[in-house]
Structure formats: C-alpha cells, structure tokens
Protein backbone atom coordinates (compact mmCIF):
# COMPACT_ATOMS: atom_id res chain seq x y z
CA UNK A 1 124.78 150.68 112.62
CA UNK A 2 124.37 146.97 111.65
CA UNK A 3 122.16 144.65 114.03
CA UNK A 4 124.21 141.81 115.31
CA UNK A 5 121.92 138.86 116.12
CA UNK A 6 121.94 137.36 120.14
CA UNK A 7 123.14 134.49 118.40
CA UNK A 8 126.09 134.09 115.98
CA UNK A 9 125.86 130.63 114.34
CA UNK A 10 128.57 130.43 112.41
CA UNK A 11 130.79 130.74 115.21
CA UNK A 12 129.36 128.36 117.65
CA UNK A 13 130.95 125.03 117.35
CA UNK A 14 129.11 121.96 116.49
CA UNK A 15 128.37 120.50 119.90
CA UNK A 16 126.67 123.74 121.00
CA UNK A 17 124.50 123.68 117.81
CA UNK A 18 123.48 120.36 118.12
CA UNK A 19 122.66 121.05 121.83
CA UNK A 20 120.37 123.62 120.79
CA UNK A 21 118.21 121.39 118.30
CA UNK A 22 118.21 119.01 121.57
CA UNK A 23 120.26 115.84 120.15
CA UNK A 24 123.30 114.92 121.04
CA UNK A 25 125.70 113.76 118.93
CA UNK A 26 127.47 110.69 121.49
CA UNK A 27 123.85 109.18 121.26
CA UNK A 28 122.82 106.50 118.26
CA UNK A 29 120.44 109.12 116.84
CA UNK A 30 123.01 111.65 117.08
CA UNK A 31 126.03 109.45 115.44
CA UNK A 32 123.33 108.62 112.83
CA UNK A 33 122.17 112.38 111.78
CA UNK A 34 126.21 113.17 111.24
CA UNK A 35 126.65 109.88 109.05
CA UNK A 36 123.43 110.92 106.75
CA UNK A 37 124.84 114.34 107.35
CA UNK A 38 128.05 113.97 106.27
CA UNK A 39 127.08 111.39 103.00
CA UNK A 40 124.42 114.35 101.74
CA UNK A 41 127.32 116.83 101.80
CA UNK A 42 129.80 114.57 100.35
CA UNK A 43 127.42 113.65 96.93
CA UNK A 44 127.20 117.38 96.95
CA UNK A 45 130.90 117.90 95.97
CA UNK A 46 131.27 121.46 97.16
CA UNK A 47 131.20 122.85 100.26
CA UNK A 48 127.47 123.66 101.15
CA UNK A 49 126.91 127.92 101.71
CA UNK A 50 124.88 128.57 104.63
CA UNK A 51 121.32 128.20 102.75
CA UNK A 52 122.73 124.77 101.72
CA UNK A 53 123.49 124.00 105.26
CA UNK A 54 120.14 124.79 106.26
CA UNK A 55 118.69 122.40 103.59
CA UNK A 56 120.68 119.58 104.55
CA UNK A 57 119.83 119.98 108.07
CA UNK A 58 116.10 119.31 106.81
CA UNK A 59 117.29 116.87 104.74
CA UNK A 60 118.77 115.03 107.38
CA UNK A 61 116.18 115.22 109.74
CA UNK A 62 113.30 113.56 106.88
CA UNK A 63 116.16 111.15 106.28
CA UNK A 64 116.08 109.91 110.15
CA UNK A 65 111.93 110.08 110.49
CA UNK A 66 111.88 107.63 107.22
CA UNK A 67 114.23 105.50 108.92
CA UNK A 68 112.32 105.40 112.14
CA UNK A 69 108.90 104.84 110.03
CA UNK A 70 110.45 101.85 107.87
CA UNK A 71 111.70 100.43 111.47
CA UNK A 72 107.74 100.61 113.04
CA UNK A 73 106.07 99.49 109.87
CA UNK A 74 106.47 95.67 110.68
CA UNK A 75 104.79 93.17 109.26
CA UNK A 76 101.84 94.83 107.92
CA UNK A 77 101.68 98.41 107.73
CA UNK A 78 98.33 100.84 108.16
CA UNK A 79 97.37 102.88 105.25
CA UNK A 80 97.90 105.98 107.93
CA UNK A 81 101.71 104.72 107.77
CA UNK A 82 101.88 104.42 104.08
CA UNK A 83 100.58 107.79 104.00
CA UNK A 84 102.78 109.18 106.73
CA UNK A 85 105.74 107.72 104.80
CA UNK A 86 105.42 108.36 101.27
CA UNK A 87 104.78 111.90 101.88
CA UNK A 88 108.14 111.92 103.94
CA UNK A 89 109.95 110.49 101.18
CA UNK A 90 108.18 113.33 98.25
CA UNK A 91 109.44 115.94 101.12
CA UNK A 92 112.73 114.32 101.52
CA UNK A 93 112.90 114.54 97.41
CA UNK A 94 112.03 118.03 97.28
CA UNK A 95 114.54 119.02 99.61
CA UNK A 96 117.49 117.46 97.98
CA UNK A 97 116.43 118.77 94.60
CA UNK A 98 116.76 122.20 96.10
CA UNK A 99 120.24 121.08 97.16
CA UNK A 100 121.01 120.34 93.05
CA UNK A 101 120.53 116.73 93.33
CA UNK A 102 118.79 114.79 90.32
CA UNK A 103 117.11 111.38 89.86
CA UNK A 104 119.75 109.06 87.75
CA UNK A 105 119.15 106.00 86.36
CA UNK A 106 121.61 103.14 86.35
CA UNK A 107 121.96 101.25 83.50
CA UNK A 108 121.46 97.67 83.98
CA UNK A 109 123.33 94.69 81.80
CA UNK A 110 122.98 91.25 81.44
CA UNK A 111 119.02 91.10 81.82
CA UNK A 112 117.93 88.59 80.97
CA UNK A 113 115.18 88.76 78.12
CA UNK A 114 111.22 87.29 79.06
C-alpha cells in the first residue's frame, strides 16, 4: 500500500503554498519573490520538474536576502557585511548552476584601446 503524504503539494494552489512559507504574495516582498521567480524560470526555457522547483525556490529566496543586504550596506559597508554578502552571492551561484545555468561572457565592441 503506498504512503500518501498529510500534504500533497502539487495540488495545493499557489496562495496556500506561499502561505505556508509565511509570505504573501499581495505584499512588496511577495510581488518581488514571483518577479525573480518567474525571470529564473523563464532563462530556464523548460518547464522546471519538481527538484527544479525546489531549487528555484532557494534561488529566489538568496536572490531577495542579496537585495535586502545591497539596500542596508549604505555608504560604507562592515567587513561582517562584505562577508555576509559575498557568500550569499557564491550560494546564490551554486544554486543556479544546479539549475543548468552557466557564466557567459558578452563580447564587448568599440573599446577603446589604452
């Protein structure tokens, strides 16, 4: 007999999912999380399985704290929050590499030679 989990996420719709993580969505923080949420899944060009989903979730939610430490840094920032932040971005990184993204480069014309 198969085990059926108290909780079946893929059928609960998204306003009772976000409800669970404790955001909701008609807030700023909320409207923000879908916008990075639905640009990750859009560069990913396929529709994301459920691992996927799980790594964008992450994804998103390194994507918000990085914008929340950029907005506190100020003027002068503390070592602590150069810390904090560049090992939010190398997390960030490492999660969207597990998603199939890759560093590109963009080739640049017209520079100008020194």
């Amino acid at each position: 007999m198969e085990r059926q989990s108290m909780l079946d996420w893929k059928k609960l719709p998204e306003k009772k999912k976000r409800a669970i993580f404790g955001i909701d969505g008609r807030t700023t923080v909320g409207r923000r999380m879908r916008r990075i949420e639905k640009e990750i899944v859009a560069a990913l060009g396929r529709e994301p399985s459920e691992s996927d989903r799980f790594f964008v979730k992450r994804a998103v939610s390194l994507k918000l704290r990085l914008d929340i430490a950029e907005a506190e840094f100020g003027k002068s920032p503390t070592k602590a929050q150069w810390r904090e932040y560049i090992r939010l971005n190398e997390t960030l990184d490492r999660q969207l590499r597990l998603l199939g993204f890759r560093p590109t480069t963009v080739p640049v014309k017209n520079v100008p030679k020194a």
